[in-house]
PDB file of N, CA and C in Angstrom:
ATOM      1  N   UNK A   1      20.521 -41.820  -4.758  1.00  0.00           N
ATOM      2  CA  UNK A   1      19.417 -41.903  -3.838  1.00  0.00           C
ATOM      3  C   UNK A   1      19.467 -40.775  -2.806  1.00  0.00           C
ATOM      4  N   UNK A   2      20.583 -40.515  -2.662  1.00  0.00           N
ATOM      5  CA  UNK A   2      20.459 -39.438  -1.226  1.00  0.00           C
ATOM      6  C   UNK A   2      20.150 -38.021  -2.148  1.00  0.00           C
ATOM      7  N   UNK A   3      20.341 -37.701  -2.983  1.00  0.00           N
ATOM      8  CA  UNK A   3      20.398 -36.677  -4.379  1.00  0.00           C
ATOM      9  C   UNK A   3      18.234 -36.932  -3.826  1.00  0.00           C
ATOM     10  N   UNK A   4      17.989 -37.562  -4.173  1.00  0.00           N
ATOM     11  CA  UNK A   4      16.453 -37.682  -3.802  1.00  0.00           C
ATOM     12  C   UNK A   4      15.804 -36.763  -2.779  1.00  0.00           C
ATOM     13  N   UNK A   5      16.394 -37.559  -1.513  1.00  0.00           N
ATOM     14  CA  UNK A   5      15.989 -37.225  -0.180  1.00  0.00           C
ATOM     15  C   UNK A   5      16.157 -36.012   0.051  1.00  0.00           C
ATOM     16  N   UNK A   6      17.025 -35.179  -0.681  1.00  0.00           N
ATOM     17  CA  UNK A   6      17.773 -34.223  -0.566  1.00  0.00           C
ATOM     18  C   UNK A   6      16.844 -33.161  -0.596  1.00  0.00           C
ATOM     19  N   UNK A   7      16.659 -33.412  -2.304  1.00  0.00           N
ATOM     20  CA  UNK A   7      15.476 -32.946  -3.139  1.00  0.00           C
ATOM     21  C   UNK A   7      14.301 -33.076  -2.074  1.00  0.00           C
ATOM     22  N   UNK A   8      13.871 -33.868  -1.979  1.00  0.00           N
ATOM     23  CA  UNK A   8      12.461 -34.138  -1.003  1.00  0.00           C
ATOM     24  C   UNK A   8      12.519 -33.113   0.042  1.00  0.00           C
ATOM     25  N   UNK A   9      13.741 -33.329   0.565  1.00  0.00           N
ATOM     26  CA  UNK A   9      13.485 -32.723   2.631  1.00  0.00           C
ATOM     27  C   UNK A   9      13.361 -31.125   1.717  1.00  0.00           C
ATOM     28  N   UNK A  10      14.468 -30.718   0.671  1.00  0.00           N
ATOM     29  CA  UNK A  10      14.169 -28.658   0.626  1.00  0.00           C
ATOM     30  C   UNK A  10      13.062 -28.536   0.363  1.00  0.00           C
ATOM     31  N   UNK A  11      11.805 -29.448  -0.567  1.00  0.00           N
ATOM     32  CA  UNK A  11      10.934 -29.307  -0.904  1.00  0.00           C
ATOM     33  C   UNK A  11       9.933 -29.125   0.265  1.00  0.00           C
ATOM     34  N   UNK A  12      10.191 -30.075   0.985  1.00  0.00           N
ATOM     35  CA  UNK A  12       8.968 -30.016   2.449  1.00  0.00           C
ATOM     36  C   UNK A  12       9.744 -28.679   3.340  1.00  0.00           C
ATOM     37  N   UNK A  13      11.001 -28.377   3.503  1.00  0.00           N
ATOM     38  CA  UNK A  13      11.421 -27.152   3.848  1.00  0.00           C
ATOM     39  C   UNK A  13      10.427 -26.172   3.301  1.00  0.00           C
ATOM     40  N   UNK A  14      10.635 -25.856   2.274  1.00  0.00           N
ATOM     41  CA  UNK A  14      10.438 -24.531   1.451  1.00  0.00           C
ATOM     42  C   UNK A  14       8.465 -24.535   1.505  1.00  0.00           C
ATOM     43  N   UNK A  15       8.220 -26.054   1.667  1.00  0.00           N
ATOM     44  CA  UNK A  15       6.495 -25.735   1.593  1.00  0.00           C
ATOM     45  C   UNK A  15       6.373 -25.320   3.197  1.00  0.00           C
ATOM     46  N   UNK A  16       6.843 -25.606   4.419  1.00  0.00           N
ATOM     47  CA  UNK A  16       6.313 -25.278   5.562  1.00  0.00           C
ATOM     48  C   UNK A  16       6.548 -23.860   5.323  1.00  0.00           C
ATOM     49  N   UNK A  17       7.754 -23.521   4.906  1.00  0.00           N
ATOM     50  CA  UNK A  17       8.078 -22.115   5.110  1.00  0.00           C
ATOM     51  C   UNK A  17       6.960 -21.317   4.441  1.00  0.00           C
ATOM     52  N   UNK A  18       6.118 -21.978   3.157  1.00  0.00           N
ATOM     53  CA  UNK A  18       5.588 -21.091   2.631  1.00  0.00           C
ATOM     54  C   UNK A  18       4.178 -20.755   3.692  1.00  0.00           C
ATOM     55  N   UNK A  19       4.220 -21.833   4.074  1.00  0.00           N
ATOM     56  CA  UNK A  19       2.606 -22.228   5.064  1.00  0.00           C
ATOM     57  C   UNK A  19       2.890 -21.005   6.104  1.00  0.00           C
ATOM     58  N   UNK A  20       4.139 -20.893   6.725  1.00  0.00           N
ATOM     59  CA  UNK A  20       4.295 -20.652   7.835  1.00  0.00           C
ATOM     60  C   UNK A  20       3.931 -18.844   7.012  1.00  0.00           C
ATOM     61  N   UNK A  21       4.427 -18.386   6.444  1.00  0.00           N
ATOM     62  CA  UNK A  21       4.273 -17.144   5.501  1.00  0.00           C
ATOM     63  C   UNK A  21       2.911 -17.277   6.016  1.00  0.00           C
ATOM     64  N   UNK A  22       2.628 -17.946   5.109  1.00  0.00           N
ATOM     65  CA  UNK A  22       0.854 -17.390   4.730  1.00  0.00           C
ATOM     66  C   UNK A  22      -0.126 -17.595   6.009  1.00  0.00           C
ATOM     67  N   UNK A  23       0.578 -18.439   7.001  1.00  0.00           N
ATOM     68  CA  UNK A  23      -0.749 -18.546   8.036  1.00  0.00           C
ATOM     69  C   UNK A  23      -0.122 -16.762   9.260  1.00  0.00           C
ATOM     70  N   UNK A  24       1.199 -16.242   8.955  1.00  0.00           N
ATOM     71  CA  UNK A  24       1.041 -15.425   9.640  1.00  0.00           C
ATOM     72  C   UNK A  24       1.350 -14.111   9.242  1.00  0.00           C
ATOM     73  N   UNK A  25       1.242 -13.939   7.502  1.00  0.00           N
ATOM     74  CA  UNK A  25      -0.208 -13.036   6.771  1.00  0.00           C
ATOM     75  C   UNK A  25      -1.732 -12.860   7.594  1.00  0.00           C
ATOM     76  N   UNK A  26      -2.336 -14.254   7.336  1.00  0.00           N
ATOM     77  CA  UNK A  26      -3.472 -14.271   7.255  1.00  0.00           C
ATOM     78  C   UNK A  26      -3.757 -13.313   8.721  1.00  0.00           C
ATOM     79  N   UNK A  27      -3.106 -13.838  10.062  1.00  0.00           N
ATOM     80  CA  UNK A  27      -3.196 -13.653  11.414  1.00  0.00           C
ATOM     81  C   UNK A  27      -2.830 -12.446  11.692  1.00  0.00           C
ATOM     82  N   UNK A  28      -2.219 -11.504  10.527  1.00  0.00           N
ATOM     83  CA  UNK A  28      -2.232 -10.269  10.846  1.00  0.00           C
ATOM     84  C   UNK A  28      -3.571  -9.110  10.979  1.00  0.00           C
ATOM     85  N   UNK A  29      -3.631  -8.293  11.801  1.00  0.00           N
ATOM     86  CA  UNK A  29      -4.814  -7.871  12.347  1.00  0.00           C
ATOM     87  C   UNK A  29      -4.557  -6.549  11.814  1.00  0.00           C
ATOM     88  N   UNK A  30      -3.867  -5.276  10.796  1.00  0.00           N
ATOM     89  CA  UNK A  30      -3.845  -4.605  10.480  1.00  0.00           C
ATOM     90  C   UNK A  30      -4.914  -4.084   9.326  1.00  0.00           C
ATOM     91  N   UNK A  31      -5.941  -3.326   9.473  1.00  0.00           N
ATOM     92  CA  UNK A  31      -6.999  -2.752   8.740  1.00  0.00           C
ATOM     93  C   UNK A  31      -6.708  -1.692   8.293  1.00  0.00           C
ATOM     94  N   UNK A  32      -7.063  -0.934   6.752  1.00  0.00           N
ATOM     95  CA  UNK A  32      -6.115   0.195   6.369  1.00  0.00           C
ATOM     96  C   UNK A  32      -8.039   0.751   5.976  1.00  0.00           C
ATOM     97  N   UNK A  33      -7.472   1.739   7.304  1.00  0.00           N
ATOM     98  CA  UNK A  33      -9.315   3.005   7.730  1.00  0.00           C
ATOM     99  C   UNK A  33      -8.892   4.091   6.247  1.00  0.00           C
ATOM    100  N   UNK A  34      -9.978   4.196   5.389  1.00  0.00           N
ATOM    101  CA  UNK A  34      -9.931   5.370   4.911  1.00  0.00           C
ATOM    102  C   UNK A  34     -11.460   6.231   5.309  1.00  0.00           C
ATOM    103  N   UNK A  35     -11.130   7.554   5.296  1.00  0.00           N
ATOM    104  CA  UNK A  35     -11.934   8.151   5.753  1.00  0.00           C
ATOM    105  C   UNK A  35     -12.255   9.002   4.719  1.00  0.00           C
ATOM    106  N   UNK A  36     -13.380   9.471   4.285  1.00  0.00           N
ATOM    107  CA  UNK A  36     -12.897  10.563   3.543  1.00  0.00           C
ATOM    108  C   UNK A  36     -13.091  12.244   4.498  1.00  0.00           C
ATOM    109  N   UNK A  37     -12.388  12.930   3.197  1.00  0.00           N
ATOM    110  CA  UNK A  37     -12.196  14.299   4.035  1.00  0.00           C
ATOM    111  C   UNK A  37     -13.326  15.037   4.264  1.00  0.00           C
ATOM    112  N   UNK A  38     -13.143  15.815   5.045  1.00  0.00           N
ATOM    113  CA  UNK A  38     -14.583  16.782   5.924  1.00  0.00           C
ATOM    114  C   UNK A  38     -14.988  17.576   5.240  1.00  0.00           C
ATOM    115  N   UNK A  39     -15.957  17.406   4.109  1.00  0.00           N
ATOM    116  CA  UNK A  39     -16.254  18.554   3.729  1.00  0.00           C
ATOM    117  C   UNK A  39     -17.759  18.956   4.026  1.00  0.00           C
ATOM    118  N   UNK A  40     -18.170  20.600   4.279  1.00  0.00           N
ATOM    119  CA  UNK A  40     -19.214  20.485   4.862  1.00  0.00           C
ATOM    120  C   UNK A  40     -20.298  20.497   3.386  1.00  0.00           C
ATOM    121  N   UNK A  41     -21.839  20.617   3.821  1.00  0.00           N
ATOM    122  CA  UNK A  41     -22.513  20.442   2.387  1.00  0.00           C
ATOM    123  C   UNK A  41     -22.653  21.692   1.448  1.00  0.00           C
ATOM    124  N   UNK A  42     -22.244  22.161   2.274  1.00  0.00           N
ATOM    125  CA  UNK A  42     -21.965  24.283   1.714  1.00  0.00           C
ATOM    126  C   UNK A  42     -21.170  23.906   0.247  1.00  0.00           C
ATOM    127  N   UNK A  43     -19.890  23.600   0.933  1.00  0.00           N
ATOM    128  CA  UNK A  43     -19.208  23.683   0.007  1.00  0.00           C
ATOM    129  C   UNK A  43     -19.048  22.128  -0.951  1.00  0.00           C
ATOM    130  N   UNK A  44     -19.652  21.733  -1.137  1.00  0.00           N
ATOM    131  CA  UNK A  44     -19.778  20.390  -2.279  1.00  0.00           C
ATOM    132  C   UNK A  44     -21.146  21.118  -2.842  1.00  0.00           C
ATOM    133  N   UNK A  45     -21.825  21.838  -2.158  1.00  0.00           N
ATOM    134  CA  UNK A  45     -23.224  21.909  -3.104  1.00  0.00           C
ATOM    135  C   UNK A  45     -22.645  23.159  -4.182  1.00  0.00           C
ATOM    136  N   UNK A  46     -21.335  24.450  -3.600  1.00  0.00           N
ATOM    137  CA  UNK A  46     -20.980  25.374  -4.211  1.00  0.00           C
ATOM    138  C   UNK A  46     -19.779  24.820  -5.598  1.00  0.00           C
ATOM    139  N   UNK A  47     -18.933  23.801  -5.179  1.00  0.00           N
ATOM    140  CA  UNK A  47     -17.984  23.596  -6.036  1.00  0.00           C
ATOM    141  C   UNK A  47     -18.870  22.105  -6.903  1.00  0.00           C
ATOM    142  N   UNK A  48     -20.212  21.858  -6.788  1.00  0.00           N
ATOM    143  CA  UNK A  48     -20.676  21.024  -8.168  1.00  0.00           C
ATOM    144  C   UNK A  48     -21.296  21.954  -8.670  1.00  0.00           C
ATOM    145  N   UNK A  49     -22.006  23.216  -8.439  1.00  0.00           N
ATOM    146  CA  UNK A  49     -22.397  24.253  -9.218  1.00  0.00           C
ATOM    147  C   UNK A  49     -21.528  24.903  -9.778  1.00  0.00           C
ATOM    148  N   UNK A  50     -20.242  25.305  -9.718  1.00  0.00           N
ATOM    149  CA  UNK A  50     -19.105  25.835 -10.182  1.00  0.00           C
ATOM    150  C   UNK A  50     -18.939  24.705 -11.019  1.00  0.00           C
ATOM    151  N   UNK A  51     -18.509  23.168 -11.063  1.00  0.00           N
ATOM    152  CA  UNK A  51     -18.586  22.461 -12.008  1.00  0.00           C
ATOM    153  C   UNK A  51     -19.510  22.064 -13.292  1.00  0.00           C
ATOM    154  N   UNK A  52     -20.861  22.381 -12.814  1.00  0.00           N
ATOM    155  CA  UNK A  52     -21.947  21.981 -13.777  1.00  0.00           C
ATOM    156  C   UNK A  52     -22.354  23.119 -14.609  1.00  0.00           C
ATOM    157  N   UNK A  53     -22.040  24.313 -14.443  1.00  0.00           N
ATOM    158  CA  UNK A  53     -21.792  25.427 -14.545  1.00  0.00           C
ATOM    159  C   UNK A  53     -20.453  25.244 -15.850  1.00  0.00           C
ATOM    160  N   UNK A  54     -19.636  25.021 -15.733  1.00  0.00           N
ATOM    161  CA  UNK A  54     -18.442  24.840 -16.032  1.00  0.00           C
ATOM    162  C   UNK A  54     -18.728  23.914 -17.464  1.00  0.00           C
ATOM    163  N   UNK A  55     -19.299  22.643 -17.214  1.00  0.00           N
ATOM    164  CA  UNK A  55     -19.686  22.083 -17.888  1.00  0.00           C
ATOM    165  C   UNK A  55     -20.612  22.015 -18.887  1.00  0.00           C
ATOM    166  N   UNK A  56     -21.686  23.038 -18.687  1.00  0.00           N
ATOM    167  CA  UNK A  56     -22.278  23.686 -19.741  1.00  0.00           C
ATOM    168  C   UNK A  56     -22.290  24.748 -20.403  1.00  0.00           C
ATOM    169  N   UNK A  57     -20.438  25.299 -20.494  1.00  0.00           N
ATOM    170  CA  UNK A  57     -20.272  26.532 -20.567  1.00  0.00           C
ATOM    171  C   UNK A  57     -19.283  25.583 -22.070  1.00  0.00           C
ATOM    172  N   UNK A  58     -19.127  24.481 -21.935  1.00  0.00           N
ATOM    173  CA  UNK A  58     -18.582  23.405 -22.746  1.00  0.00           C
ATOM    174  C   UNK A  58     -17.081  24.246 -23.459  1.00  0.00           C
ATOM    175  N   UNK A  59     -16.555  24.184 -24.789  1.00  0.00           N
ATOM    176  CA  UNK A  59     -15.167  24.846 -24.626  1.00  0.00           C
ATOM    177  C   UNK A  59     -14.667  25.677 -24.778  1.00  0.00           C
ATOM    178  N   UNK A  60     -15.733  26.549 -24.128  1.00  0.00           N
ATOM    179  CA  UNK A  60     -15.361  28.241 -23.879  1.00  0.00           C
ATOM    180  C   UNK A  60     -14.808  28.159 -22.404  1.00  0.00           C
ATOM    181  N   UNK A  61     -15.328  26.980 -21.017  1.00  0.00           N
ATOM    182  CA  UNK A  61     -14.277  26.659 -20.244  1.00  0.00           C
ATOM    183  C   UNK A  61     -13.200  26.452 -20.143  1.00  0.00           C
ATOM    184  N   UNK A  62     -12.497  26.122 -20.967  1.00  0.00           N
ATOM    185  CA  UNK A  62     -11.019  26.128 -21.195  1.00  0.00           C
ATOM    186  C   UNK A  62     -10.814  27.191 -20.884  1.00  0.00           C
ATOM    187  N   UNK A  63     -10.719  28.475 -21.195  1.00  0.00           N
ATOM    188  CA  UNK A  63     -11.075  29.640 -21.061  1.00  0.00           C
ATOM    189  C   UNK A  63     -10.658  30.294 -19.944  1.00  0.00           C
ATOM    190  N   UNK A  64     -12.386  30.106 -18.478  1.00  0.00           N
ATOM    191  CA  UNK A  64     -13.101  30.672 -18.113  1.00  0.00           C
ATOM    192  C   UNK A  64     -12.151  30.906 -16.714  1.00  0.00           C
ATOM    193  N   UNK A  65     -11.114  31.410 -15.757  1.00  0.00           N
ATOM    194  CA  UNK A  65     -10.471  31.684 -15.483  1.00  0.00           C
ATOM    195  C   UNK A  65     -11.108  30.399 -13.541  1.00  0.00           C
ATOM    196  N   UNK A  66     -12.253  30.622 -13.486  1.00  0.00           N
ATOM    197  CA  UNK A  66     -13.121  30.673 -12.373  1.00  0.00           C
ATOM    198  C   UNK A  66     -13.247  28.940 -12.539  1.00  0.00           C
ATOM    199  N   UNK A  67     -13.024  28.473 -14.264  1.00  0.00           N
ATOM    200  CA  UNK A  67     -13.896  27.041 -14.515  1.00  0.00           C
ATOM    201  C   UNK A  67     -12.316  26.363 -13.975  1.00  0.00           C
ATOM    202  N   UNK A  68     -11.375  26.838 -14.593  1.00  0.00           N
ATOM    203  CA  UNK A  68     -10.134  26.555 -14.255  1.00  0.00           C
ATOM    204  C   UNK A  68      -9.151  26.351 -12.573  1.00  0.00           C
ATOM    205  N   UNK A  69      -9.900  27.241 -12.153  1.00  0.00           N
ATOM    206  CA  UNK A  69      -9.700  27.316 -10.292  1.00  0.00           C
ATOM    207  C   UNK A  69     -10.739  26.208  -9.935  1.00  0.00           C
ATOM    208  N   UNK A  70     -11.882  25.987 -10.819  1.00  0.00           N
ATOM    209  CA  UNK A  70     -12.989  24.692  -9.946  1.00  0.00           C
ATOM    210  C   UNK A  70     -11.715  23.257 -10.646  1.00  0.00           C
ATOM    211  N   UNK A  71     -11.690  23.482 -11.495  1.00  0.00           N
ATOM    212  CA  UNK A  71     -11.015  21.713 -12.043  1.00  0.00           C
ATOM    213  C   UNK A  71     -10.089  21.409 -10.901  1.00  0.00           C
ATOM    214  N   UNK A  72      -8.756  22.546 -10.968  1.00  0.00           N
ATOM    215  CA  UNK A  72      -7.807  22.450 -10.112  1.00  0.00           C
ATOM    216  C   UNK A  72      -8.248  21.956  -8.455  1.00  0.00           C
ATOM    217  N   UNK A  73      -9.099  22.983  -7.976  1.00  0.00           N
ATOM    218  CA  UNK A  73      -9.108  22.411  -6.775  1.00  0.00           C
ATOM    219  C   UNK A  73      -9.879  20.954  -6.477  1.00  0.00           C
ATOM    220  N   UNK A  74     -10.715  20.718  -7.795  1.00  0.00           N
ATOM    221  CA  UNK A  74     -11.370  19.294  -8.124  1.00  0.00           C
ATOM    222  C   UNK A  74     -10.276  18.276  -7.593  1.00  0.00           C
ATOM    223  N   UNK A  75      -9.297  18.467  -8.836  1.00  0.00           N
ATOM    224  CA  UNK A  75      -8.246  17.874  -8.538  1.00  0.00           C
ATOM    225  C   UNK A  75      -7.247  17.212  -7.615  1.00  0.00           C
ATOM    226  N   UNK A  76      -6.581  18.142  -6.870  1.00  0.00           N
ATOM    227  CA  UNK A  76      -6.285  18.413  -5.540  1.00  0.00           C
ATOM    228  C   UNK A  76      -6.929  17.943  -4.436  1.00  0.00           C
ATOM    229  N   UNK A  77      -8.500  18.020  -4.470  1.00  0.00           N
ATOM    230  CA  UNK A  77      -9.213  17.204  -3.299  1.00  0.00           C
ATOM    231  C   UNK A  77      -9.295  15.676  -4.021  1.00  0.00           C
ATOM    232  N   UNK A  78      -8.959  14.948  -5.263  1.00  0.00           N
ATOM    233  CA  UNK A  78      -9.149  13.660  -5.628  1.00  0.00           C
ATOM    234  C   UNK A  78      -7.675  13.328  -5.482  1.00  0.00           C
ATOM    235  N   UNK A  79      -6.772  13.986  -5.434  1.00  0.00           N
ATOM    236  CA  UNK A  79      -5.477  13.350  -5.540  1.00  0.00           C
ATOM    237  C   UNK A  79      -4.803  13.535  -4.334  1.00  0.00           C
ATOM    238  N   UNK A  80      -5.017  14.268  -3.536  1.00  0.00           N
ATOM    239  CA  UNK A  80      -5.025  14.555  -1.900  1.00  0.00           C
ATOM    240  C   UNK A  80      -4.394  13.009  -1.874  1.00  0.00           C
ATOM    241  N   UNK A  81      -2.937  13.119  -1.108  1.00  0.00           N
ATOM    242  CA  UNK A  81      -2.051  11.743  -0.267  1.00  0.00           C
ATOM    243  C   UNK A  81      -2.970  11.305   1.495  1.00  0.00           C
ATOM    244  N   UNK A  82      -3.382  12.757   2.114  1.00  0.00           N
ATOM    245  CA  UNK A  82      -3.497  12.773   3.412  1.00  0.00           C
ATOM    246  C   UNK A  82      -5.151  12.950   3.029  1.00  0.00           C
ATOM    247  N   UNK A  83      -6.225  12.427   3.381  1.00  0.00           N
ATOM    248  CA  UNK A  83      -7.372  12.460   3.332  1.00  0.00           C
ATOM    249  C   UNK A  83      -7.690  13.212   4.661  1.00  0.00           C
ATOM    250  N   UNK A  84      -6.957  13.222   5.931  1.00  0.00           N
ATOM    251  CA  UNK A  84      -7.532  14.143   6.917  1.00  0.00           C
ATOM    252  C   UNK A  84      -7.062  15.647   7.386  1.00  0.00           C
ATOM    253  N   UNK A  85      -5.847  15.421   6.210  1.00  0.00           N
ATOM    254  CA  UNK A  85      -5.187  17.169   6.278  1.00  0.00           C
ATOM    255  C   UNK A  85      -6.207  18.485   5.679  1.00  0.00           C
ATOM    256  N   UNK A  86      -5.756  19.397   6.259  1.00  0.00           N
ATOM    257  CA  UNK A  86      -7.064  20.737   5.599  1.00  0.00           C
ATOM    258  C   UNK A  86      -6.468  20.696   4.393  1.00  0.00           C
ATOM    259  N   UNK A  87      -6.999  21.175   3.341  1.00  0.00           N
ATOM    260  CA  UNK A  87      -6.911  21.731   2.293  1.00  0.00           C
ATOM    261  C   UNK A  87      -5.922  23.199   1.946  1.00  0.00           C
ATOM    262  N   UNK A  88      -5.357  23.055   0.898  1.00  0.00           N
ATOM    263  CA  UNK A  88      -4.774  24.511   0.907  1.00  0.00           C
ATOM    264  C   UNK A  88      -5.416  25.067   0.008  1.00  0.00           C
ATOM    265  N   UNK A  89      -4.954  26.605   0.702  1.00  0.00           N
ATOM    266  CA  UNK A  89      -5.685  27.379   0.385  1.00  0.00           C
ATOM    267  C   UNK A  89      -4.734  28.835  -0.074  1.00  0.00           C
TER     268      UNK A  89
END
């Protein structure tokens, strides 16, 4: 019988503990801001023409030395860790 109680009380242990977890999860006030990066319209209107460009040049781009510098820096601005750091250059 005490083998029971035993059982019982870790069980109601282990559920407050879980409560207590999750109600101060929930009460956490941390918001994760993404921003995206600054780009002005100059240059998004110049590097999708370098892409579409690129893209109807179909697989002679592989190639095209210029189609190859647009993918890369494509790249680089989608895989970017720091969304508010400049760009290299």
């Amino acid at each position: 019988m005490k083998r029971a109680v035993l059982i019982r009380l870790g069980t109601g242990v282990f559920v407050l503990f879980a409560l207590l977890a999750a109600l101060l999860e929930i009460s956490r006030d941390d918001e994760i801001v993404i921003r995206p990066a600054p780009v002005t319209p100059e240059q998004t209107d110049l590097r999708q023409a370098d892409l579409r460009r690129c893209q109807a040049l179909g697989a002679a781009a592989l190639e095209d030395p210029s189609c190859l510098d647009a993918w890369a820096e494509k790249r680089r601005d989608f895989l970017r860790s720091d969304p508010t750091s400049e760009r290299e250059e």
